[in-house]
Protein backbone atom coordinates (compact mmCIF):
# COMPACT_ATOMS: atom_id res chain seq x y z
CA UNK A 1 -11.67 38.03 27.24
CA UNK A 2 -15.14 37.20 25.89
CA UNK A 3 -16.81 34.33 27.34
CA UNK A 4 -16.23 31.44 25.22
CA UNK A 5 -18.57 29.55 22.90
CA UNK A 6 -18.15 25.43 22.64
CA UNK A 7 -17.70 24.64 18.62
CA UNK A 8 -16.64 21.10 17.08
CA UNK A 9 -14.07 20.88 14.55
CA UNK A 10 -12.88 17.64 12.64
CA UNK A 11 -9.43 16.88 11.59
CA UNK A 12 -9.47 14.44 9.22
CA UNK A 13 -6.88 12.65 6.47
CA UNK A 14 -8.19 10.86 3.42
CA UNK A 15 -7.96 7.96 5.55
CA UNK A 16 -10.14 8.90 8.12
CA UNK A 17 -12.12 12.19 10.22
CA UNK A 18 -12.05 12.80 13.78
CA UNK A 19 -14.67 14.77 15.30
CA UNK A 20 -12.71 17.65 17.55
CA UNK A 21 -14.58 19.82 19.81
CA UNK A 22 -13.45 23.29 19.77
CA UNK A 23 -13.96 26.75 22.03
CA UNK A 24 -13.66 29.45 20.05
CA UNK A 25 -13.31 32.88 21.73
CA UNK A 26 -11.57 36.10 21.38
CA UNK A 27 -8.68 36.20 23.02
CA UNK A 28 -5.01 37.07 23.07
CA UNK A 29 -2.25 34.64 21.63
CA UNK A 30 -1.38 34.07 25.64
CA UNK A 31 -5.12 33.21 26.52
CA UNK A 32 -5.65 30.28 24.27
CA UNK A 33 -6.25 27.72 27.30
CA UNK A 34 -9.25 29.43 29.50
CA UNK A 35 -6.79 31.24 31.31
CA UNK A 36 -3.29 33.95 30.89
CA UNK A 37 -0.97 31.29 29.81
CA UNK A 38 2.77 32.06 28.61
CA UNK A 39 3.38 30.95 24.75
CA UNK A 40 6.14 28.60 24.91
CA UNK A 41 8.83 29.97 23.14
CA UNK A 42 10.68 28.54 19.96
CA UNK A 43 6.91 26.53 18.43
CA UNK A 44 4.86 27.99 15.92
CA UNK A 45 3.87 30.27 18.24
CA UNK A 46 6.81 32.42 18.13
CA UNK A 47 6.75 32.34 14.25
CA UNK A 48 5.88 35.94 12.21
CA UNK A 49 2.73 34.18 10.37
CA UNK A 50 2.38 37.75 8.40
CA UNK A 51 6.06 36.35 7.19
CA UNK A 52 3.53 33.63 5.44
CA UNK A 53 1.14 35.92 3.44
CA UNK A 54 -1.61 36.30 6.82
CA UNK A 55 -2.33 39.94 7.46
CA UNK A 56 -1.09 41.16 10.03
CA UNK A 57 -3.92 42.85 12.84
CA UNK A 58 -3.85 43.67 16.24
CA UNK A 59 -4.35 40.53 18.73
CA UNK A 60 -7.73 42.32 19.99
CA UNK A 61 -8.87 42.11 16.01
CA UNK A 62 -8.32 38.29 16.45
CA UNK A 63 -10.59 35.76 16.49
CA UNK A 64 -8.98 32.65 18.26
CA UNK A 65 -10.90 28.94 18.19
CA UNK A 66 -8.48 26.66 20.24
CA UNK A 67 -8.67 22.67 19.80
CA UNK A 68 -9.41 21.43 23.27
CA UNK A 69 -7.97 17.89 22.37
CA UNK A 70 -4.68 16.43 21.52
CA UNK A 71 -3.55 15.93 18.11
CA UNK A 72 -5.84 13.33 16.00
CA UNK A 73 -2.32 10.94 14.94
CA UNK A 74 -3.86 8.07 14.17
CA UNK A 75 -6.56 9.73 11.82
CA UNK A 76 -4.28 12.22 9.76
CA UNK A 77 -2.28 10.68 7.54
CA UNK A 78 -0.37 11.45 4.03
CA UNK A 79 -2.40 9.85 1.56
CA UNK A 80 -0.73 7.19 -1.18
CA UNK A 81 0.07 10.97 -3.42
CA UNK A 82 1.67 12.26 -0.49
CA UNK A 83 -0.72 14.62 0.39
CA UNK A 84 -1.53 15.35 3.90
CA UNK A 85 -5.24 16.59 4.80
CA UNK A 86 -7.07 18.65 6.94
CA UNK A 87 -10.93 18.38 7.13
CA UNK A 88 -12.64 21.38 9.18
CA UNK A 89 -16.49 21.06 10.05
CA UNK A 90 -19.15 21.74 11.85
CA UNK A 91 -19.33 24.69 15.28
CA UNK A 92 -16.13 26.54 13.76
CA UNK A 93 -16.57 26.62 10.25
CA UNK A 94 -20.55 28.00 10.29
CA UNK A 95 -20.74 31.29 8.01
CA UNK A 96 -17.02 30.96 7.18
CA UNK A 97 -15.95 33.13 4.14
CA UNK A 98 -13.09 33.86 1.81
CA UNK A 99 -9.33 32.46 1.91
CA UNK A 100 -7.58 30.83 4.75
CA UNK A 101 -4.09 29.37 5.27
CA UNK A 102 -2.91 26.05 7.01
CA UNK A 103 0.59 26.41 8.32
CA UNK A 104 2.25 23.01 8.60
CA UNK A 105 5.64 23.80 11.17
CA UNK A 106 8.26 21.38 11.29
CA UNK A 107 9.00 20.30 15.03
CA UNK A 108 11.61 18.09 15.97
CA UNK A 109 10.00 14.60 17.47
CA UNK A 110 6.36 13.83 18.27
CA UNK A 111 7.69 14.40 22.10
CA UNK A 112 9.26 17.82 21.31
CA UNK A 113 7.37 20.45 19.31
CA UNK A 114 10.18 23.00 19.49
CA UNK A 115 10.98 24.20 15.90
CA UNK A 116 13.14 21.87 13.98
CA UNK A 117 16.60 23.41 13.06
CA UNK A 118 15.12 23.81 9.76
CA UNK A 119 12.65 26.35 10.87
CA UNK A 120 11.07 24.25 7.56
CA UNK A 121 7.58 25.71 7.16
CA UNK A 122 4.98 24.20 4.35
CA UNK A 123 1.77 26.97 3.69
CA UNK A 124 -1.54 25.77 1.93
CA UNK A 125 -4.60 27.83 0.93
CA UNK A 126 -8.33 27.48 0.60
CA UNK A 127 -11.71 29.18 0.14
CA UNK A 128 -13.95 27.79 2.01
CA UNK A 129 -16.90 26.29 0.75
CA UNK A 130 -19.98 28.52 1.02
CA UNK A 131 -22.17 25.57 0.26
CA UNK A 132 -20.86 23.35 2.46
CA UNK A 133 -22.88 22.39 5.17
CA UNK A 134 -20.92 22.36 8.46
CA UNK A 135 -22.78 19.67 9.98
CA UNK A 136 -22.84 17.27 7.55
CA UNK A 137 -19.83 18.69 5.06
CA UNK A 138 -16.45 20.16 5.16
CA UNK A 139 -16.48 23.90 4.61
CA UNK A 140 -12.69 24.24 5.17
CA UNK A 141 -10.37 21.73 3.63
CA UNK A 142 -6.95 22.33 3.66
CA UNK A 143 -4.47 19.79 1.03
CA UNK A 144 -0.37 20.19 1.39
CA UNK A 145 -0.09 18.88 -2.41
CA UNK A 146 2.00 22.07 -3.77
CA UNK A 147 4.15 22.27 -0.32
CA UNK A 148 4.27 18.36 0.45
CA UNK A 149 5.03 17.09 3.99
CA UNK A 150 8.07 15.40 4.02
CA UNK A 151 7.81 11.99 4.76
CA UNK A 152 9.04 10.47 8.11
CA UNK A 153 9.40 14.49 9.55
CA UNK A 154 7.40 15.40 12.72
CA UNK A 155 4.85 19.02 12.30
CA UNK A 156 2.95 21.15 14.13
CA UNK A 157 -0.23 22.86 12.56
CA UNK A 158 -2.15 26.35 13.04
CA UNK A 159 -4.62 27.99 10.47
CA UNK A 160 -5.39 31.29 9.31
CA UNK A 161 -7.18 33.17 7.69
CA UNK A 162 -5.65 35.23 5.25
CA UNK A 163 -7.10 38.47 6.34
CA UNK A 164 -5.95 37.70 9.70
CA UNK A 165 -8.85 37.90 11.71
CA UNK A 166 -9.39 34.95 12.53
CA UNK A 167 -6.99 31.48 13.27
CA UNK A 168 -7.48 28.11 14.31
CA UNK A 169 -4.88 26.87 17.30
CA UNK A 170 -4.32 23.75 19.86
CA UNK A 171 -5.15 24.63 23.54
CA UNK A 172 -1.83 25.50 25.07
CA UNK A 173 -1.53 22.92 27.45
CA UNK A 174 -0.94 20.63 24.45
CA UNK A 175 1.31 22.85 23.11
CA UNK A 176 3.32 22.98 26.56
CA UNK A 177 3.15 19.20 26.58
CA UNK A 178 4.51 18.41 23.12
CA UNK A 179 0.33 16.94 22.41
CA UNK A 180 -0.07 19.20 19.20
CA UNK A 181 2.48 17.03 16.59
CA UNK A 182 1.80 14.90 14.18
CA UNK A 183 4.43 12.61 11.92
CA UNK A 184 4.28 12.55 8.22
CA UNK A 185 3.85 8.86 7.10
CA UNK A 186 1.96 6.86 4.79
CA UNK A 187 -1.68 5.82 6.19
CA UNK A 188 -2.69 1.97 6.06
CA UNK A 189 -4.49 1.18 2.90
CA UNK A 190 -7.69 1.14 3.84
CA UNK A 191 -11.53 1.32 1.76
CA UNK A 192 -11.24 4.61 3.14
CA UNK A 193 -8.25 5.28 1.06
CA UNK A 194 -10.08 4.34 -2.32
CA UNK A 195 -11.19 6.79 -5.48
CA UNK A 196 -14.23 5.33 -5.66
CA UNK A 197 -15.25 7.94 -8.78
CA UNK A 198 -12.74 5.30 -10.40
CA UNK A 199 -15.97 2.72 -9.43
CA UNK A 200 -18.96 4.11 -10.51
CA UNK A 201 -19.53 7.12 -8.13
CA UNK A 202 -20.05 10.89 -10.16
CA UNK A 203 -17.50 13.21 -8.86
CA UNK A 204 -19.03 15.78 -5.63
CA UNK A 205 -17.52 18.56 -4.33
CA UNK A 206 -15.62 16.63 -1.24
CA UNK A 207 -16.57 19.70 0.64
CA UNK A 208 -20.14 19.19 0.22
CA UNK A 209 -19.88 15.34 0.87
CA UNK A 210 -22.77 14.50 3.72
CA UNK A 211 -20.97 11.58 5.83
CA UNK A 212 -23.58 9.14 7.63
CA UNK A 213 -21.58 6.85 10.12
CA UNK A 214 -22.89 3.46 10.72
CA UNK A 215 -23.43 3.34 14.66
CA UNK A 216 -22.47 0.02 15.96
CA UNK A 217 -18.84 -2.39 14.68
CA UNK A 218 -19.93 -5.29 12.31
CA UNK A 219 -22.74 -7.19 13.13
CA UNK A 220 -20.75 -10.43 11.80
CA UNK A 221 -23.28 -13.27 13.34
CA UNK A 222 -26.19 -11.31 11.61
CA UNK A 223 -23.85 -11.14 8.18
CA UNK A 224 -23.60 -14.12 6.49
CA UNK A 225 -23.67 -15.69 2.37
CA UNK A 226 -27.31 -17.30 2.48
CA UNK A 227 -27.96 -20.74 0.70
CA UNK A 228 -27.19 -19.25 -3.08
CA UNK A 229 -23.64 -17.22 -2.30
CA UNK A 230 -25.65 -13.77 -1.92
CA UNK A 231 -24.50 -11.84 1.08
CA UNK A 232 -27.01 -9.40 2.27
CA UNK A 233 -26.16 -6.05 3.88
CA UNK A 234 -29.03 -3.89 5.55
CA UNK A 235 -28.94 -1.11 6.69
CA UNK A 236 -31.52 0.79 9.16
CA UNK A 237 -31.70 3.26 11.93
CA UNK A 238 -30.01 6.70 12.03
CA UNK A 239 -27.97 6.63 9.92
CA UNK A 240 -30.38 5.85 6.53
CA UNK A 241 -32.48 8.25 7.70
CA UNK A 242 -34.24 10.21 4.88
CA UNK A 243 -31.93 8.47 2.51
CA UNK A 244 -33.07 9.00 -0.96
CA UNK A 245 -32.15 7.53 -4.74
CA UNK A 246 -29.73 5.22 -5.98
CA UNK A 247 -26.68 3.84 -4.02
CA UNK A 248 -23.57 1.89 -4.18
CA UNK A 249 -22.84 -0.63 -1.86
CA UNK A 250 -18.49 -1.41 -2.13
CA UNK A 251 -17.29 -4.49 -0.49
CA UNK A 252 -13.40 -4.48 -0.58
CA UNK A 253 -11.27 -7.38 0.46
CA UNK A 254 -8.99 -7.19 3.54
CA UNK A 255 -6.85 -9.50 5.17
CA UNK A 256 -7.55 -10.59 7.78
CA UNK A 257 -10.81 -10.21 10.57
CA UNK A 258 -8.58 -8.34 12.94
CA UNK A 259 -6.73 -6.42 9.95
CA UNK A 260 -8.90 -4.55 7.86
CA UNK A 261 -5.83 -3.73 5.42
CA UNK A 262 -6.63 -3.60 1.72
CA UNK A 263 -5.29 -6.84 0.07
CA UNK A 264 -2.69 -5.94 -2.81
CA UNK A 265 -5.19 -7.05 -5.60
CA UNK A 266 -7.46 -3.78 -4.09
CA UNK A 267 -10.57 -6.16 -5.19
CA UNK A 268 -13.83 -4.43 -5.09
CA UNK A 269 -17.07 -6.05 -5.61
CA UNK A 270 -20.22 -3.56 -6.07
CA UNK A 271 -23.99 -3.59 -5.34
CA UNK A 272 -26.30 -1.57 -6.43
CA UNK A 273 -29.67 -0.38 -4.50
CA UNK A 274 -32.52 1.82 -4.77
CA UNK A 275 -33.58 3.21 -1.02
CA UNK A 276 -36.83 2.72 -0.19
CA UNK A 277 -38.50 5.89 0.76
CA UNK A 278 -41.58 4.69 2.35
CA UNK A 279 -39.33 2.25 4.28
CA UNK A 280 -39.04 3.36 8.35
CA UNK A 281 -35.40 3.55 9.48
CA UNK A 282 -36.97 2.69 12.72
CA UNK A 283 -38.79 -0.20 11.39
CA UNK A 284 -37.60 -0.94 8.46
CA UNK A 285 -34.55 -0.79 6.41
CA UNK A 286 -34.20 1.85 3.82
CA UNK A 287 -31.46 0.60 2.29
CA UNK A 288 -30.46 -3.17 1.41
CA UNK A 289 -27.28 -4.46 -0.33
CA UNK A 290 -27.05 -7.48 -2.38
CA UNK A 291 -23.66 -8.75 -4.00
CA UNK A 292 -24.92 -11.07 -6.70
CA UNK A 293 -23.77 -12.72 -9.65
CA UNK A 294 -20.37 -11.07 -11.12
CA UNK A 295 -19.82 -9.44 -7.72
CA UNK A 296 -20.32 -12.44 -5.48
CA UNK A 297 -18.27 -12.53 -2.33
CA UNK A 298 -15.23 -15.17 -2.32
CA UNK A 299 -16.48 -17.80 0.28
CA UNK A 300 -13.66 -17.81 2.94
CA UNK A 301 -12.68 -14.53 2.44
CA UNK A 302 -12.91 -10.95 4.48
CA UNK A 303 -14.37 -7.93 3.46
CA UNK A 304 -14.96 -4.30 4.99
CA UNK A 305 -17.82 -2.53 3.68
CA UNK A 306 -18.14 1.45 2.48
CA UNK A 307 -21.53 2.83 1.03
CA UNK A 308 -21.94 5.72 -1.38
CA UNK A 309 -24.54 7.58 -2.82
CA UNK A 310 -24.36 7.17 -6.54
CA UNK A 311 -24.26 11.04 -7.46
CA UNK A 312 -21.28 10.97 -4.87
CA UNK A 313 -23.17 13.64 -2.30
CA UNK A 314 -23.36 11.11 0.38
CA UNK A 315 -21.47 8.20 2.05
CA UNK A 316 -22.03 5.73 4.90
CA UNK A 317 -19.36 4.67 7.09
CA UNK A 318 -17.99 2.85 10.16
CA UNK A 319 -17.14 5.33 12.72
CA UNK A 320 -13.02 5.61 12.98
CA UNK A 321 -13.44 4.21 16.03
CA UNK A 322 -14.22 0.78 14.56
CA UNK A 323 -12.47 1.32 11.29
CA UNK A 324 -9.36 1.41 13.96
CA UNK A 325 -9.75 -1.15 15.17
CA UNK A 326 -10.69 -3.16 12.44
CA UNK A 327 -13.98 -4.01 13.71
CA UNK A 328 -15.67 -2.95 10.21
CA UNK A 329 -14.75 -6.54 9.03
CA UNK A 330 -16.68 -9.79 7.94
CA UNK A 331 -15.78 -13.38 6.70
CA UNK A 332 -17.89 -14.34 4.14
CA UNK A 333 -19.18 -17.23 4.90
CA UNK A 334 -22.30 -19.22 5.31
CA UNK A 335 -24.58 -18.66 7.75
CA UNK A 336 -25.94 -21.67 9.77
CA UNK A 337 -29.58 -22.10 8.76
CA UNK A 338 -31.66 -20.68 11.22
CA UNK A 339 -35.25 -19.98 11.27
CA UNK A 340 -33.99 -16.31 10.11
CA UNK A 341 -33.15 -18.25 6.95
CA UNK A 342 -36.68 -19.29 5.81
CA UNK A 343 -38.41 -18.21 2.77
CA UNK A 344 -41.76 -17.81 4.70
CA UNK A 345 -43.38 -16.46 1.50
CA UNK A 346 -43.67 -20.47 0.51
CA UNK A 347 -45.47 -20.93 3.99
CA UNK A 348 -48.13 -18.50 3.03
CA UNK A 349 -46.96 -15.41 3.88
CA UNK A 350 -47.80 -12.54 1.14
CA UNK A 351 -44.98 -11.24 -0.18
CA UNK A 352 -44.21 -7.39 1.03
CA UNK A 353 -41.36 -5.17 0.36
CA UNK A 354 -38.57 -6.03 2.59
CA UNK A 355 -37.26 -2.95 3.37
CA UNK A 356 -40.59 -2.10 4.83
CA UNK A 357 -41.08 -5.02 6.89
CA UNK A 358 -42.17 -3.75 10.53
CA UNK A 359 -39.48 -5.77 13.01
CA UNK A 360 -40.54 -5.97 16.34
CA UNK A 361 -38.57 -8.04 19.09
CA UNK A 362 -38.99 -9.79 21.68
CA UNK A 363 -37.92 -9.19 25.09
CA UNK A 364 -36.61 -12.29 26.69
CA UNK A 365 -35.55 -14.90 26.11
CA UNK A 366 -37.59 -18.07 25.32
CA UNK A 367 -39.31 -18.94 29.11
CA UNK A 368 -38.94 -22.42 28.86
CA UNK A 369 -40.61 -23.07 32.01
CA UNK A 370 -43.85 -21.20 31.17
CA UNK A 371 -44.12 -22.71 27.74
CA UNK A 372 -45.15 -26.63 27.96
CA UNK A 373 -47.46 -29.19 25.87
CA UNK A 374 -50.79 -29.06 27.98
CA UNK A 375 -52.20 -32.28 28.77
CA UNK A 376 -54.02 -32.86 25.27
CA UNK A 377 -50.53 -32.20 23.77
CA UNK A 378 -51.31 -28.70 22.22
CA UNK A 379 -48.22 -26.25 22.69
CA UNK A 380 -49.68 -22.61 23.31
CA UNK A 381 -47.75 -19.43 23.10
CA UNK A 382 -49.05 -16.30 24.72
CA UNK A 383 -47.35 -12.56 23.49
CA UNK A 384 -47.48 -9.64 25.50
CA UNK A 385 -46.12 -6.52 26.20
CA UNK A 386 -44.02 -3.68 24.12
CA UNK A 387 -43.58 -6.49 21.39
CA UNK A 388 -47.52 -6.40 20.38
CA UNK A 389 -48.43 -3.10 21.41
CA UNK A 390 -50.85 -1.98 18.57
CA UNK A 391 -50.97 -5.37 16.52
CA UNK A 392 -54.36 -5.84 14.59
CA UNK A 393 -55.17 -8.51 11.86
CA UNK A 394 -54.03 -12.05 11.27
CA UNK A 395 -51.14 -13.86 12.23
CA UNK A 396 -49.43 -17.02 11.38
CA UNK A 397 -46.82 -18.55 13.94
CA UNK A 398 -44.02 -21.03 12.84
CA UNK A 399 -42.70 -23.24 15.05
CA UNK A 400 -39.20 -24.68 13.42
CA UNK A 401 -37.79 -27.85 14.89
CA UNK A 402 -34.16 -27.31 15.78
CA UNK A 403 -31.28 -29.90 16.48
CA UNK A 404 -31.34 -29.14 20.46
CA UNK A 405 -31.85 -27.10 23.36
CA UNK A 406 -28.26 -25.21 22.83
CA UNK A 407 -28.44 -25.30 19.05
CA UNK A 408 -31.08 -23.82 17.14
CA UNK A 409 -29.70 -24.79 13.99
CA UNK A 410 -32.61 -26.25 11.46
CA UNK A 411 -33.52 -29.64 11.22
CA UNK A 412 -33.85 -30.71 8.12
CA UNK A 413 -36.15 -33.53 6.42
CA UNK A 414 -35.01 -36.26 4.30
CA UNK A 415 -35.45 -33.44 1.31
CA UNK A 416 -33.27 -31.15 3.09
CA UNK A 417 -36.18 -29.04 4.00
CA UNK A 418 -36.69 -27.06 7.52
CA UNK A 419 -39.35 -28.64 9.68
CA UNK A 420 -42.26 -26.69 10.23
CA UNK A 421 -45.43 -26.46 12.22
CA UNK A 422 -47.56 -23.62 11.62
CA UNK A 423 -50.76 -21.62 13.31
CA UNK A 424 -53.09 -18.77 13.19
CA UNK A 425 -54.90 -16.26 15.21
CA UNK A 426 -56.23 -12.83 15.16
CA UNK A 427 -54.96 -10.24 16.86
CA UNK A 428 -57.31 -8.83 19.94
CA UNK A 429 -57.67 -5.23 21.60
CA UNK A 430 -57.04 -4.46 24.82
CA UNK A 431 -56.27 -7.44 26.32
CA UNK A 432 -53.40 -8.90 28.12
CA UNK A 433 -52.18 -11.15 25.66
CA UNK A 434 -52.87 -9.48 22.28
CA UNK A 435 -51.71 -12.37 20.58
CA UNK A 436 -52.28 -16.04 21.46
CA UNK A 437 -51.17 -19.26 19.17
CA UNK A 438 -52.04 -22.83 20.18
CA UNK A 439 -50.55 -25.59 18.22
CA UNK A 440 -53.82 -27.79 17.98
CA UNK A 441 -53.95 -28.97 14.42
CA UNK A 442 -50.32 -29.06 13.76
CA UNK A 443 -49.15 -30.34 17.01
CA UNK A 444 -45.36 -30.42 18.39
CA UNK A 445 -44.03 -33.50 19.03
CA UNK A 446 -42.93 -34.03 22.36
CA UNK A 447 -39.26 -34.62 23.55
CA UNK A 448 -38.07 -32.44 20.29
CA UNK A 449 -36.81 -29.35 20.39
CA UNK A 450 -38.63 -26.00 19.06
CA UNK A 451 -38.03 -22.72 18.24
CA UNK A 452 -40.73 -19.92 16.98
CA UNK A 453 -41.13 -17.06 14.05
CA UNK A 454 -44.38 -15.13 14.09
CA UNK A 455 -45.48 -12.91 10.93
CA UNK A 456 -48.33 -10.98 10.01
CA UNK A 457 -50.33 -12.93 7.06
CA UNK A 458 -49.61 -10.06 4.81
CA UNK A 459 -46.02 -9.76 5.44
CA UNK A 460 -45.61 -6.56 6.42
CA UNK A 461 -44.80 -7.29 10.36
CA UNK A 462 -42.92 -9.98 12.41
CA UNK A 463 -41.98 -10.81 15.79
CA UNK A 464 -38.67 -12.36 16.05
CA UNK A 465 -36.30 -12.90 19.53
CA UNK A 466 -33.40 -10.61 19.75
CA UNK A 467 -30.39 -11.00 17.59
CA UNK A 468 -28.48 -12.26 21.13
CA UNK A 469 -30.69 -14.52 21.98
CA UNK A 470 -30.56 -16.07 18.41
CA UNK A 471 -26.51 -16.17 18.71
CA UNK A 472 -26.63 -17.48 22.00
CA UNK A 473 -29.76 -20.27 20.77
CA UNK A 474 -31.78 -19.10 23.66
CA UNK A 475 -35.12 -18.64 21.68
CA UNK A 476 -35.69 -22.81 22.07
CA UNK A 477 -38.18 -24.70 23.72
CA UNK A 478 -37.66 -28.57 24.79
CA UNK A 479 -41.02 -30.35 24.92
């Protein structure tokens, strides 16, 4: 046989895609494992497929790509029509052309895929999708919505095209051990289960849909409803990269933190953003959500989150992997106040774009034992390393009093305003310490508790300590 070529496929129900390597090849129907292999007889292996409108060709005129993993059950599902779905992508599907045929076999357990006494067999066509592109679309889609699945029966799959040249099969070492079957049932309501053309997003070509999936499980400590009920989504990094126009942000209710289930009501609130083109994904963050007004969140209850281009071309999602296991979830609730939480605009920082804002983070946590009030009482606080690497211009450091060593929540005044000691300096060159604040006009009081912000004067940079360090409240200072 010819030496085999690694592809990716993705099998995917409306519910959710799974991203399936592949190896396509040209082989016979008894070398569909990297090796001569003996079909197993009675499967959908033994069927006539020519019996099912495929033409029928010699097995040297056959093109064979073979599924090197088991079958995807969790992610292929029939939808709340009934309709069960196949999603084919990337590797396999590049330059694909004309009609093809999925073959849905009924089997007779998930533990046995001999053919059901039935011999029931359900056929679906498609073209594929020309436009599509396989990296980012669907070229192939297959939909059993003519032939439905019936519900609660076990099924095998294989697909064709309709000329015959070609077919798409599971390695046959799942097929010897039964790892190739799926069961026809209902998949979990879920925001991936929504029509969300039935919420503001223009009907696309679900072939031609570009998916963007959101890299980590929700960042719940960094999500929270600020002082005025807003909750704030942003979103950065890979995923918004070279995002572009308006999108819709969809925050549907769930039940429960560990159960990302749609409630029955189906509530969906909407926000509405323009990316920010000049903002770096690196940096910055292209895209930010804000659920105001009408669409406020419900303080006290959970939400998963689903973002979608508003002409419908693109979406952004939590991989399946989290949506699994329900860690796409947040509670909306307040956030404690933090000196994340500031409004440093009224502390004379000029307002910027904040999708733009440059975010650079510190490395460690705070070194309390490096950090101390000198002997005049001035607190200094010396920056170095990857944090300031290229910093020029004026800064202003904040220095927020906090309730104690292990809690960096604000202190407030007696007008429920944060506490805060500010100071300048100018960045220098090629130095050690690039960036060097001393608390001499503004001092720190000693025996309270600290913890520190720094921002470029004309807001377009800050310096912050990592998001762990925050959670964990070890960015403070005792003096």
């Amino acid at each position: 046989m010819k030496k085999s070529t690694k592809l990716m496929i993705s099998l995917g129900s409306i519910s959710s895609i799974i991203a399936i390597p592949l190896i396509a090849a040209s082989c016979s129907n008894t070398d569909n494992g990297g090796g001569q292999q003996k079909i197993k007889e009675n499967t959908n292996q033994t069927l006539k497929y020519e019996d099912y409108g495929i033409t029928k060709l010699p097995e040297s005129q056959i093109k064979s790509r073979v599924l090197i993993h088991p079958a995807a059950r969790d992610a292929n599902k029939l939808d709340a029509e009934g309709v069960f779905k196949f999603k084919l992508h990337l590797a396999p599907t590049q330059g694909v052309k004309g009609t093809w045929v999925g073959i849905a076999t009924e089997v007779k357990s998930l533990n046995d895929n001999t053919l059901a006494d039935s011999k029931a067999v359900k056929v679906t066509e498609t073209e594929a999708d020309e436009q599509a592109d396989p990296n980012e679309g669907f070229p192939l889609i297959f939909k059993w919505d003519k032939q439905k699945l019936d519900e609660g029966k076990f099924y095998t799959f294989v697909f064709w095209k309709k000329d015959g040249t070609e077919r798409i099969v599971f390695d046959q070492k799942y097929i010897n051990s039964n790892q190739d079957t799926f069961v026809a049932e209902k998949a979990r309501a879920t925001n991936q289960t929504i029509d969300f053309t039935k919420h503001g997003v223009q009907n696309f070509p679900e072939q031609r849909v570009k998916t963007r999936t959101l890299i980590h499980p929700a960042a719940r400590d960094a999500n929270k409803l600020d002082s005025e009920g807003v909750f704030k989504f942003k979103l950065h990094l890979e995923p918004t990269r070279g995002v572009k126009g308006k999108w819709l942000g969809f925050a549907t209710e769930v039940k429960s933190l560990e159960d990302n289930t749609l409630v029955p009501s189906k509530s969906v609130k909407v926000a509405t953003t323009t990316a920010d083109e000049q903002a770096d994904p690196n940096e910055g963050f292209p895209l930010i959500f804000k659920w105001t007004d009408n669409n406020k969140l419900e303080k006290g209850k959970f939400y998963t989150f689903i973002f979608w281009k508003e002409d419908g071309s693109e979406k952004i999602v939590f991989s399946d992997e989290n949506i699994k296991g329900s860690k796409d979830t947040f509670i909306a609730e307040e956030g404690r106040r933090t000196n994340q939480t500031i409004d440093f605009t009224k502390h004379g920082i000029t307002a910027f774009p904040e999708e733009r804002v440059k975010t650079r983070t510190l490395l460690h946590p705070a070194a309390r034992a490096e950090n101390k009030l000198d002997d005049k009482g001035v607190f200094r606080f010396s920056l170095h390393l990857a944090p300031v690497k290229g910093v020029t211009g004026n800064w202003t450091a904040f220095a927020t009093e906090v309730n104690g060593e292990n809690d960096n929540t604000l202190k407030l005044d007696s007008n429920n305003s944060p506490i805060i000691k500010k100071t300048t300096t100018v960045a220098k060159e090629n130095v050690e310490f690039p960036l060097v604040f001393e608390w001499s006009q503004e001092k720190l009081d000693k025996n309270k508790v600290y913890t520190f912000i720094f921002w470029k004067t004309d807001g377009t940079e800050k310096i912050v300590f990592s998001d762990v360090n925050i959670k964990g409240s070890k960015d403070t200072f005792p003096l």
